[in-house]
PDB file of N, CA and C in Angstrom:
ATOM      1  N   UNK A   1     241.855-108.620 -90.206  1.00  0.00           N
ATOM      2  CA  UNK A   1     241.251-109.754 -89.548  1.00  0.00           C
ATOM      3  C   UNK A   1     240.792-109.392 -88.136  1.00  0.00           C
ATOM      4  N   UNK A   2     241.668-108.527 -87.534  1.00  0.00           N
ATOM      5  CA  UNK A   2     241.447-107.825 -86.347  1.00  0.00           C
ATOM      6  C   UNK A   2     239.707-107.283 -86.107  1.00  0.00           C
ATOM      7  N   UNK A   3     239.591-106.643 -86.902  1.00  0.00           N
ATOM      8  CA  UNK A   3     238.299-105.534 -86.981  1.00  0.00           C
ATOM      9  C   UNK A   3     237.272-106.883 -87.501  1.00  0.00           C
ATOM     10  N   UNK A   4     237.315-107.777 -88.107  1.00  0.00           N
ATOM     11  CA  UNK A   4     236.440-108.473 -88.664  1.00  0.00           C
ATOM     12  C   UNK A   4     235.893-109.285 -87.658  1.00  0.00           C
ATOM     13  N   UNK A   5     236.618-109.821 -86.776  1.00  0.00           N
ATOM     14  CA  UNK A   5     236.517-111.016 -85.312  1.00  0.00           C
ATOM     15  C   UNK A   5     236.005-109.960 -84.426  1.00  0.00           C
ATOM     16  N   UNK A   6     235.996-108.562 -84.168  1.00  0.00           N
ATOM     17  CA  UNK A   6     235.634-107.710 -83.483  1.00  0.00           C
ATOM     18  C   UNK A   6     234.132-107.524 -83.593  1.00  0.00           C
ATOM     19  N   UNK A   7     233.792-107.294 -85.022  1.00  0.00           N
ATOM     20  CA  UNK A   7     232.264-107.184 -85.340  1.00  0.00           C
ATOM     21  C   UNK A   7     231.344-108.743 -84.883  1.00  0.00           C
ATOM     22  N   UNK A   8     232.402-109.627 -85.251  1.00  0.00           N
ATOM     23  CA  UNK A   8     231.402-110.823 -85.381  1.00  0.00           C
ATOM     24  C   UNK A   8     231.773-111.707 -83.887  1.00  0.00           C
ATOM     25  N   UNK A   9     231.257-111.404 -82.611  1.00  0.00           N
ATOM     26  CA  UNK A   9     231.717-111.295 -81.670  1.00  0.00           C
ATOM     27  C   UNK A   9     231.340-112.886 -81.576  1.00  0.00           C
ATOM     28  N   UNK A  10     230.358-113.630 -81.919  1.00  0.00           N
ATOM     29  CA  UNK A  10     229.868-115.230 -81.868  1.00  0.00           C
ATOM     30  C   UNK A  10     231.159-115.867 -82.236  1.00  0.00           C
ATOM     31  N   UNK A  11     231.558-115.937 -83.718  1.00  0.00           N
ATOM     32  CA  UNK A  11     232.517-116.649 -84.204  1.00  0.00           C
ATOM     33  C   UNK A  11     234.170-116.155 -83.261  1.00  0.00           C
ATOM     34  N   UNK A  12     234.127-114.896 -82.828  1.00  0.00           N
ATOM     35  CA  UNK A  12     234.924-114.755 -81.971  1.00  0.00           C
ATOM     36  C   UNK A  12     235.226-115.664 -80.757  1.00  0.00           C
ATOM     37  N   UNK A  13     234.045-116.147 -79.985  1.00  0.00           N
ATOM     38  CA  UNK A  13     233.525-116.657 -78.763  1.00  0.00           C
ATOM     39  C   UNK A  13     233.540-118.237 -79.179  1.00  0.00           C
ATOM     40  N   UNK A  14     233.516-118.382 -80.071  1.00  0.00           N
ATOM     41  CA  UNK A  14     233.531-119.806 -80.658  1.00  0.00           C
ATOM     42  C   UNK A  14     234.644-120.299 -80.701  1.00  0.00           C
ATOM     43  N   UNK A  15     235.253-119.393 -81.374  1.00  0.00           N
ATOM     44  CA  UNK A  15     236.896-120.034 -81.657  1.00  0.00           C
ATOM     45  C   UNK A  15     237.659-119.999 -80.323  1.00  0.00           C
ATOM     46  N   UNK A  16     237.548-118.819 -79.324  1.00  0.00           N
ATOM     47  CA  UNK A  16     238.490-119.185 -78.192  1.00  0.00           C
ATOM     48  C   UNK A  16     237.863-120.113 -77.976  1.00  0.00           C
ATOM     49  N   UNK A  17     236.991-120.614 -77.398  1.00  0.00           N
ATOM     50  CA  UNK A  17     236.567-121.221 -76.579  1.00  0.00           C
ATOM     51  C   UNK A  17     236.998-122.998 -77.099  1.00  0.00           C
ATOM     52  N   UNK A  18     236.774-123.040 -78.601  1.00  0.00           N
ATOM     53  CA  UNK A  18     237.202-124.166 -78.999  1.00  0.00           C
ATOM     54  C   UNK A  18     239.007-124.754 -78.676  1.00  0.00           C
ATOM     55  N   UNK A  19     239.451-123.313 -79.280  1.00  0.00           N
ATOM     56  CA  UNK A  19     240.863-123.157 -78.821  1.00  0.00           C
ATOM     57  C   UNK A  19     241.507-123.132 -77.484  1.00  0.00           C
ATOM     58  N   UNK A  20     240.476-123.078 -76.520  1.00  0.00           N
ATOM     59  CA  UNK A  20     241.012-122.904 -74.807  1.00  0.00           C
ATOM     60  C   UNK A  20     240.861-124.159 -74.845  1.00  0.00           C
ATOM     61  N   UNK A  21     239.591-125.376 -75.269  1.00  0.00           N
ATOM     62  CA  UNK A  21     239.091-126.626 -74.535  1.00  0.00           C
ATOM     63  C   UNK A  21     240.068-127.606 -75.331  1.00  0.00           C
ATOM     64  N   UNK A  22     240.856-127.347 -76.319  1.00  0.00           N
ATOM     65  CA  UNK A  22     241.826-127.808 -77.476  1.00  0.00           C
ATOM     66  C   UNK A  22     242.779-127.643 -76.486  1.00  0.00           C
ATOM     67  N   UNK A  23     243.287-126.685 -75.869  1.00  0.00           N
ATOM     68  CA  UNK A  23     244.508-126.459 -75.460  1.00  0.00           C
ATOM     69  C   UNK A  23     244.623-127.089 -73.529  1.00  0.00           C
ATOM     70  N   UNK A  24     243.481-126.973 -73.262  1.00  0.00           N
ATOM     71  CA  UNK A  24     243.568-127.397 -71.943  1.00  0.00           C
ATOM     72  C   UNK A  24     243.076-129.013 -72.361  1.00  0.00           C
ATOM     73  N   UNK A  25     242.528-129.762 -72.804  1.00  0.00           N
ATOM     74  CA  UNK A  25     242.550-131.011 -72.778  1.00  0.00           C
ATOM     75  C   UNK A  25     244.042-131.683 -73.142  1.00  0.00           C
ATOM     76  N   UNK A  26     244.538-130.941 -74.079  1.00  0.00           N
ATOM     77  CA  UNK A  26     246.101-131.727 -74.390  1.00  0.00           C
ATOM     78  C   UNK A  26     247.297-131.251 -73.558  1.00  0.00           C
ATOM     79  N   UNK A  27     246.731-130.105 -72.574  1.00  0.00           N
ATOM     80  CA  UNK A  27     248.238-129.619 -71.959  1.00  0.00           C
ATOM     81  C   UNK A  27     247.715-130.112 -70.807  1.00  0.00           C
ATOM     82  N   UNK A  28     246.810-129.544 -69.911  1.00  0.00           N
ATOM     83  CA  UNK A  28     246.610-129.557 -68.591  1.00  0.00           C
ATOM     84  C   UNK A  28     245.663-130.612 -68.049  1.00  0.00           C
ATOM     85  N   UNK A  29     245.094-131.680 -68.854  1.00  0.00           N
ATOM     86  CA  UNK A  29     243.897-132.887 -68.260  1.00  0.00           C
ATOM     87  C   UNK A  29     245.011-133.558 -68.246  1.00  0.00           C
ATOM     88  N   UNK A  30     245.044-134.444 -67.120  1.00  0.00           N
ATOM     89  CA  UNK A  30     245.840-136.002 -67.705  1.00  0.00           C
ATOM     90  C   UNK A  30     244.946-136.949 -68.073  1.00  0.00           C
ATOM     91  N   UNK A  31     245.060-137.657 -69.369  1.00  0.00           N
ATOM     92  CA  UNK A  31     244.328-138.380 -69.536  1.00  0.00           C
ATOM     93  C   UNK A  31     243.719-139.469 -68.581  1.00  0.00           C
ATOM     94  N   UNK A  32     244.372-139.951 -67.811  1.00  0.00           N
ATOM     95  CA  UNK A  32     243.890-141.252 -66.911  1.00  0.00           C
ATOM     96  C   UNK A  32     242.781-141.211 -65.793  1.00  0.00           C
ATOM     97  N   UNK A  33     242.896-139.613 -65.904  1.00  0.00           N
ATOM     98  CA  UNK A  33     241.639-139.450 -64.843  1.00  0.00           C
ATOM     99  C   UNK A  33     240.613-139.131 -65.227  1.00  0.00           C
ATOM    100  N   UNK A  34     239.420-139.699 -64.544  1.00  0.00           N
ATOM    101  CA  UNK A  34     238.106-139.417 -65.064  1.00  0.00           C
ATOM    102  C   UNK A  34     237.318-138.445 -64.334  1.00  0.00           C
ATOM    103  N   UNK A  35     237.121-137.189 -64.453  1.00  0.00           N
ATOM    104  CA  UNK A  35     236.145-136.353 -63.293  1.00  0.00           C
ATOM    105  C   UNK A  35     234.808-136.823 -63.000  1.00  0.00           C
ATOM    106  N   UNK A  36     234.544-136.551 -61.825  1.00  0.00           N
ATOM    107  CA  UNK A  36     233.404-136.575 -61.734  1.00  0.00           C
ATOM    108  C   UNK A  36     232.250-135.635 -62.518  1.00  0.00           C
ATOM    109  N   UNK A  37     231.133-135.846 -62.590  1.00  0.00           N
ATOM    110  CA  UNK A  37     229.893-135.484 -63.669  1.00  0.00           C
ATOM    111  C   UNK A  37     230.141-133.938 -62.978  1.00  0.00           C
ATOM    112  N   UNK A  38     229.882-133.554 -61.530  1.00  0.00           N
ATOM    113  CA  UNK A  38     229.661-132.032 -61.179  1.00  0.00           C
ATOM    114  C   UNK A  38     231.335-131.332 -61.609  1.00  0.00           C
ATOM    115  N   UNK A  39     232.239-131.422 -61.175  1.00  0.00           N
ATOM    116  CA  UNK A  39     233.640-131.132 -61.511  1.00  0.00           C
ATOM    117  C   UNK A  39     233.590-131.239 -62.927  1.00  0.00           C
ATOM    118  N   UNK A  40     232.920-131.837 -63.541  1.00  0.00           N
ATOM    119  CA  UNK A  40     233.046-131.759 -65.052  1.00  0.00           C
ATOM    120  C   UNK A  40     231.894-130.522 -65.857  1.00  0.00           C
ATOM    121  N   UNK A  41     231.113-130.530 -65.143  1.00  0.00           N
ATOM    122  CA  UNK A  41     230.287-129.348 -65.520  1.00  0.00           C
ATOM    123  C   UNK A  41     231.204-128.005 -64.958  1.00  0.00           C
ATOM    124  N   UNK A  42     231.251-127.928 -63.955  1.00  0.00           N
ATOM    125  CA  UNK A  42     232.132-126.730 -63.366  1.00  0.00           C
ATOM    126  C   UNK A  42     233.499-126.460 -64.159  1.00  0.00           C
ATOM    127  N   UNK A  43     234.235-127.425 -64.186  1.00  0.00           N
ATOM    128  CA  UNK A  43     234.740-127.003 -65.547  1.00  0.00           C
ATOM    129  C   UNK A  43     234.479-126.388 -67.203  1.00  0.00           C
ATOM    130  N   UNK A  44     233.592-127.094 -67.039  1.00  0.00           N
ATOM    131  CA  UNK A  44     233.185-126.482 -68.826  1.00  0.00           C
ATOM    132  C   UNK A  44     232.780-125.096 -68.446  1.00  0.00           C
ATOM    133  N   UNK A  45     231.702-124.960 -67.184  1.00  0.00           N
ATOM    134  CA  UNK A  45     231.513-123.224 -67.200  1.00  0.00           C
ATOM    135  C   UNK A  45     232.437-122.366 -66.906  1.00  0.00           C
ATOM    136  N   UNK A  46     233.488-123.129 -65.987  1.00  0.00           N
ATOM    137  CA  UNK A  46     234.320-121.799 -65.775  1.00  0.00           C
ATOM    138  C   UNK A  46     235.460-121.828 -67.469  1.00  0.00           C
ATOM    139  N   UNK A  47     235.407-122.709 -68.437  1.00  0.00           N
ATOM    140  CA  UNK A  47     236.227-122.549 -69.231  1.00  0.00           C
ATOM    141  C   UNK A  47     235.227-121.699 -70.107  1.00  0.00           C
ATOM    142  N   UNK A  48     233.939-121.556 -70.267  1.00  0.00           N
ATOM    143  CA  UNK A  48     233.006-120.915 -70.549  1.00  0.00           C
ATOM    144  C   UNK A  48     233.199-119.380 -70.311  1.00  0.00           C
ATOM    145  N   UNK A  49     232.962-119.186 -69.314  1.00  0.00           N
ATOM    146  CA  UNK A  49     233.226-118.235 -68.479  1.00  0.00           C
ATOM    147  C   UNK A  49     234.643-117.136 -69.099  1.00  0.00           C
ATOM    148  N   UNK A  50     235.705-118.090 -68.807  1.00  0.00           N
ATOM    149  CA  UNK A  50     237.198-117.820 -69.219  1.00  0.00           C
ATOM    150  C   UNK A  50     237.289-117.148 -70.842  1.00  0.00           C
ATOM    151  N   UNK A  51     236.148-117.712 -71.567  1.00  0.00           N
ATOM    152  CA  UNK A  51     236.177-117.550 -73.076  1.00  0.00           C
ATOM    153  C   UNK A  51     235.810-116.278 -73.346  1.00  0.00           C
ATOM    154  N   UNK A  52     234.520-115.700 -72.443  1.00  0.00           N
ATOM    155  CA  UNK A  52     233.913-114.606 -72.334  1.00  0.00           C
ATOM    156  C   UNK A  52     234.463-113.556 -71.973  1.00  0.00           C
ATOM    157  N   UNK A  53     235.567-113.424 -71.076  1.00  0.00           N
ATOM    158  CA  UNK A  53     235.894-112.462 -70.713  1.00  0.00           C
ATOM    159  C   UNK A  53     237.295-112.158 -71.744  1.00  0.00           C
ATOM    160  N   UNK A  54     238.034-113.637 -72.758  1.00  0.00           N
ATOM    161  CA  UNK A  54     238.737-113.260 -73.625  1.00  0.00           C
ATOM    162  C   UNK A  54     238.509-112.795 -74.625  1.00  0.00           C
ATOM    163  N   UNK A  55     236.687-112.991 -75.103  1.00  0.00           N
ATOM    164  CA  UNK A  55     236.046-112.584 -76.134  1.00  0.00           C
ATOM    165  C   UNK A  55     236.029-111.092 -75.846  1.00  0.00           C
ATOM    166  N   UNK A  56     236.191-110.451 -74.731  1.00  0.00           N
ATOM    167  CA  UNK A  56     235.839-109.084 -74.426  1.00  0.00           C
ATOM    168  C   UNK A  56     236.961-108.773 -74.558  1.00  0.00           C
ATOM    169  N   UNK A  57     237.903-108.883 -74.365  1.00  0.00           N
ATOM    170  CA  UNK A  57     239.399-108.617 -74.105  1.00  0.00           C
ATOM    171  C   UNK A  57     239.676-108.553 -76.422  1.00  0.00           C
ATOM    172  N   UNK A  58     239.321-109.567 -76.705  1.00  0.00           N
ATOM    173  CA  UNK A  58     239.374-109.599 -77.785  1.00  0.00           C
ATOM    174  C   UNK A  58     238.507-108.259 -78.752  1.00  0.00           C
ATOM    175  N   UNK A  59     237.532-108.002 -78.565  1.00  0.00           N
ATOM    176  CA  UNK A  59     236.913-106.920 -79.141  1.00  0.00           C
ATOM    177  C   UNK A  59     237.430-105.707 -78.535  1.00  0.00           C
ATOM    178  N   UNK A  60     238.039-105.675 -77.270  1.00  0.00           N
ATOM    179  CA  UNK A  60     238.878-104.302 -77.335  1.00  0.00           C
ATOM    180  C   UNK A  60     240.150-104.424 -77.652  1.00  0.00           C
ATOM    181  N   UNK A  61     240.349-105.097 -79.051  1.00  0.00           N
ATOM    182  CA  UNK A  61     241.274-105.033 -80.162  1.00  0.00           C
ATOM    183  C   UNK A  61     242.776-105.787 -79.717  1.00  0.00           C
ATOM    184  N   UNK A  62     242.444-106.534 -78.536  1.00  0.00           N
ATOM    185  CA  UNK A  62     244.033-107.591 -78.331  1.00  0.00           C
ATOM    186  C   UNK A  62     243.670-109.087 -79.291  1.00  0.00           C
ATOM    187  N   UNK A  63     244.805-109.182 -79.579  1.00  0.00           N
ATOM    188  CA  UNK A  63     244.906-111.033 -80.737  1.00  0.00           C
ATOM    189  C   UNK A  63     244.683-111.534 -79.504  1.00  0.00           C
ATOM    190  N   UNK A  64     243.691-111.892 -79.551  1.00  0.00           N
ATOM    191  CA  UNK A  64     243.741-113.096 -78.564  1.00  0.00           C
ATOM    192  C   UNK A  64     243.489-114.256 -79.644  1.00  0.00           C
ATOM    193  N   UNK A  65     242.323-114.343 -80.434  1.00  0.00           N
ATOM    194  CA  UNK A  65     242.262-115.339 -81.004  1.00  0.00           C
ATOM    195  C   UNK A  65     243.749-116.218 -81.931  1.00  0.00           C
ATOM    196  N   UNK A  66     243.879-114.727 -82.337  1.00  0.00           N
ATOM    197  CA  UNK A  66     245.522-114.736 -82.866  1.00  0.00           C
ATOM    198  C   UNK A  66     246.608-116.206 -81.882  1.00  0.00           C
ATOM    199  N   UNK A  67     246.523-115.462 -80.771  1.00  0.00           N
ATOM    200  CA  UNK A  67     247.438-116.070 -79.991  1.00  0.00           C
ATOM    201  C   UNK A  67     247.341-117.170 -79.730  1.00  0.00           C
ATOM    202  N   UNK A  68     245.923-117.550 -79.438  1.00  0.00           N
ATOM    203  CA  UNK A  68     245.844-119.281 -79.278  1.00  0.00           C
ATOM    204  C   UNK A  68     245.671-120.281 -80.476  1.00  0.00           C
ATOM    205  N   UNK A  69     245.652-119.210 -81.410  1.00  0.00           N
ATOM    206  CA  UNK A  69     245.705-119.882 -82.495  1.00  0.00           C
ATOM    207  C   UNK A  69     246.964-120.687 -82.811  1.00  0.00           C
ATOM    208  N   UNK A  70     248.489-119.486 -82.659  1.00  0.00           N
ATOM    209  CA  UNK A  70     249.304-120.203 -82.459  1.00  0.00           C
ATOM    210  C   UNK A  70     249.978-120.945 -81.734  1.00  0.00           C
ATOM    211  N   UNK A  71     249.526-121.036 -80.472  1.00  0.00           N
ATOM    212  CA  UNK A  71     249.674-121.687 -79.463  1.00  0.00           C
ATOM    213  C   UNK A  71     249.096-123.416 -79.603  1.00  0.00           C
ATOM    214  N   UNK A  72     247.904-123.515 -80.762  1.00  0.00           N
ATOM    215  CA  UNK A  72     247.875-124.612 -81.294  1.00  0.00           C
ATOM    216  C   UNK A  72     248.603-124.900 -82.331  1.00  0.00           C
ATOM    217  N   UNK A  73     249.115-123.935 -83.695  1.00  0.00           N
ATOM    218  CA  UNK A  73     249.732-124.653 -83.940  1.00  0.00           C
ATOM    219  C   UNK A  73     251.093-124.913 -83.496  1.00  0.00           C
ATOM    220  N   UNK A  74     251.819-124.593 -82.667  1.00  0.00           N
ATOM    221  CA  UNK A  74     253.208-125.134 -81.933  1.00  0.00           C
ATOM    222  C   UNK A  74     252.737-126.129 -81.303  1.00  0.00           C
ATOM    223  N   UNK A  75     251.688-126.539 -80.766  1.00  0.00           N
ATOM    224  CA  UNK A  75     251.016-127.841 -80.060  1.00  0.00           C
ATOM    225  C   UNK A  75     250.790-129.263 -81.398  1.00  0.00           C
ATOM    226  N   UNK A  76     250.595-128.538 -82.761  1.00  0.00           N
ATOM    227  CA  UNK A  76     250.646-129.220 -83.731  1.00  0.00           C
ATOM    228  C   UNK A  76     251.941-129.639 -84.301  1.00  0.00           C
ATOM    229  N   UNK A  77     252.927-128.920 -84.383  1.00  0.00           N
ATOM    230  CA  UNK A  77     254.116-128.997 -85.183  1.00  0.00           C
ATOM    231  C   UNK A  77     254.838-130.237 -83.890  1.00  0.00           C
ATOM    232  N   UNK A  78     254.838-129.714 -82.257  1.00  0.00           N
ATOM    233  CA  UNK A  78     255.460-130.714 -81.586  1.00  0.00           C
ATOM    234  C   UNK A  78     254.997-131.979 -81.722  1.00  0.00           C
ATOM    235  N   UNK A  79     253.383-132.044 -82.164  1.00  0.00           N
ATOM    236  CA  UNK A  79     252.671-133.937 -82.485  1.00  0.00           C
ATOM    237  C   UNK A  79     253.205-134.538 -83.160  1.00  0.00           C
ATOM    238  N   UNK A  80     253.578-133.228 -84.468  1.00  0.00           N
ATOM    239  CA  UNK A  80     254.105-133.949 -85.580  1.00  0.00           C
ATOM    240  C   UNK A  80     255.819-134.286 -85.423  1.00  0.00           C
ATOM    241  N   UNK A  81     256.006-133.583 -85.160  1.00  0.00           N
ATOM    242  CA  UNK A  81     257.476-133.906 -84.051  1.00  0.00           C
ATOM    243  C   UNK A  81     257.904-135.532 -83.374  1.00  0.00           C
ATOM    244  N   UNK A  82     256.778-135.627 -82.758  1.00  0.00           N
ATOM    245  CA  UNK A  82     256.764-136.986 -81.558  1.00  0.00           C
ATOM    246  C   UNK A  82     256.375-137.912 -82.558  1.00  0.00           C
ATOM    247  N   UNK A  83     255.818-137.722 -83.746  1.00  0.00           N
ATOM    248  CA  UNK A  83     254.823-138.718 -84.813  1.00  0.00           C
ATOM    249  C   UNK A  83     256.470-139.010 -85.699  1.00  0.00           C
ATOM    250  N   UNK A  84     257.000-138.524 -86.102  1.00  0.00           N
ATOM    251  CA  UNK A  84     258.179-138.214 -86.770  1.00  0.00           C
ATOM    252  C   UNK A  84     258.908-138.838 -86.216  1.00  0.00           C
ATOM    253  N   UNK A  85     259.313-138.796 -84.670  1.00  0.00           N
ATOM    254  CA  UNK A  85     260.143-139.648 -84.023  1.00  0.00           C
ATOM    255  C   UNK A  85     260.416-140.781 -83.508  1.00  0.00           C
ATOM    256  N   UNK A  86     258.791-141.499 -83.176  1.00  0.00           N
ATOM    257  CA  UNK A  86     258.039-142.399 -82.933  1.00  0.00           C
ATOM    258  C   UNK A  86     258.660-143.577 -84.525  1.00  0.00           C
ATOM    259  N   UNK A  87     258.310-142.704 -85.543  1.00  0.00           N
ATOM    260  CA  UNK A  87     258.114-143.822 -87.100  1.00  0.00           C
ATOM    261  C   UNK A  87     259.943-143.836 -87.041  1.00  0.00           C
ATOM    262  N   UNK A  88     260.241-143.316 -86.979  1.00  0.00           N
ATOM    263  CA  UNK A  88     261.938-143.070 -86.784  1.00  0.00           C
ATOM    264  C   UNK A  88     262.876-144.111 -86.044  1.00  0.00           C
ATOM    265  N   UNK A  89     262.180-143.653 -84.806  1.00  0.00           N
ATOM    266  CA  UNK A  89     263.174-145.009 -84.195  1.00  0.00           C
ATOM    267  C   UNK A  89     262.610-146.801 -84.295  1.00  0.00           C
ATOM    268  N   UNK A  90     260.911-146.651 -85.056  1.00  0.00           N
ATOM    269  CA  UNK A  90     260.470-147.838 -85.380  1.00  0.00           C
ATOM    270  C   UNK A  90     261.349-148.312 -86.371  1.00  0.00           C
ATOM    271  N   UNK A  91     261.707-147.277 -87.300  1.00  0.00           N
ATOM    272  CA  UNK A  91     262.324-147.737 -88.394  1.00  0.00           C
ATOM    273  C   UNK A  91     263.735-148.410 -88.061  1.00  0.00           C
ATOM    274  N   UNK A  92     264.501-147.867 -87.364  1.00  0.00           N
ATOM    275  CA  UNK A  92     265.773-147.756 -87.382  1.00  0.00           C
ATOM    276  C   UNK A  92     265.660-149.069 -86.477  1.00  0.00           C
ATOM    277  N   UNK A  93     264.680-149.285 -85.501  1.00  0.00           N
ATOM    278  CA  UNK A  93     264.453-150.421 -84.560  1.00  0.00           C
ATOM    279  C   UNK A  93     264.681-151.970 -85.016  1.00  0.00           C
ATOM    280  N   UNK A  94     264.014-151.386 -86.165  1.00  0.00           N
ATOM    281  CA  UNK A  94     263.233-152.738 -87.178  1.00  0.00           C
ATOM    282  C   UNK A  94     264.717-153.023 -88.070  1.00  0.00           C
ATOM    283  N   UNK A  95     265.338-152.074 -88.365  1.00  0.00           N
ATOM    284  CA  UNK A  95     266.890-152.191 -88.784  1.00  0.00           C
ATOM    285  C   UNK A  95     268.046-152.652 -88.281  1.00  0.00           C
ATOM    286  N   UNK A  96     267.832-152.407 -86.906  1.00  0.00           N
ATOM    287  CA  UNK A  96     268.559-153.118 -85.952  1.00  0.00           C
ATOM    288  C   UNK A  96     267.888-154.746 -85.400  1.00  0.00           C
ATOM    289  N   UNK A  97     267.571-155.232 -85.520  1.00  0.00           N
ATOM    290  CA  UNK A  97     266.940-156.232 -85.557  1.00  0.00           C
ATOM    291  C   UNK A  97     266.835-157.642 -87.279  1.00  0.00           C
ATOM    292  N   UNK A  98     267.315-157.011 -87.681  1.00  0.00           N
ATOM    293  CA  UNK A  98     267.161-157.682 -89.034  1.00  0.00           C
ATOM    294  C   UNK A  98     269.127-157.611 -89.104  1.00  0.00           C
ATOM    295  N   UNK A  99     269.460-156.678 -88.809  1.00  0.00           N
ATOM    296  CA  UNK A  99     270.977-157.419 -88.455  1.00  0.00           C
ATOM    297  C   UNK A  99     271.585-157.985 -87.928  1.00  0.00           C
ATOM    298  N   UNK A 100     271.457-158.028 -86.115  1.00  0.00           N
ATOM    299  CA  UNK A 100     271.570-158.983 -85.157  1.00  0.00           C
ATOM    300  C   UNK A 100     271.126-159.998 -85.704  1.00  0.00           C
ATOM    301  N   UNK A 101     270.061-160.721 -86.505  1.00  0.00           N
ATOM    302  CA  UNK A 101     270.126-162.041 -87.179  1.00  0.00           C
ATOM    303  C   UNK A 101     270.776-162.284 -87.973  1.00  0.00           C
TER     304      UNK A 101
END
């Protein structure tokens, strides 16, 4: 898989980049704030930017794609985690409540 993401350097550049803007919107934005239009462009290029030089880093044969790959899914398994825990204590909520009556 290594040598294959190496040749096809686009789909390389695609995926970090999807995978950096995946990973920095759910770890590092707080949702409540809204940037401004220029701060919001400057962001996308320097995450742009950031992708390019992992895409290079990546064709001289380091997982990078590898890595953020799993770095989403541990970002996935903890959602499903909080989703799991969330229906959990609804349940048990809704159980406690039907006995107190």
């Amino acid at each position: 898989m290594q040598e294959w993401l190496s040749e096809h350097k686009l789909i390389s550049y695609l995926l970090i980049l999807g995978f950096s803007l995946y990973i920095f919107y759910k770890v590092f934005r707080p949702q409540a704030v809204k940037l401004p239009l220029i701060r919001t462009i400057m962001l996308y290029i320097t995450l742009m930017l950031g992708s390019f030089v992992l895409m290079i880093l990546q064709v001289d044969k380091l997982p990078i794609v590898q890595c953020l790959g799993v770095a989403v899914l541990l970002m996935f398994i903890l959602r499903c985690r909080q989703w799991y825990d969330a229906w959990k204590q609804k349940k048990t909520g809704r159980a406690e409540n039907v006995d107190s009556n």
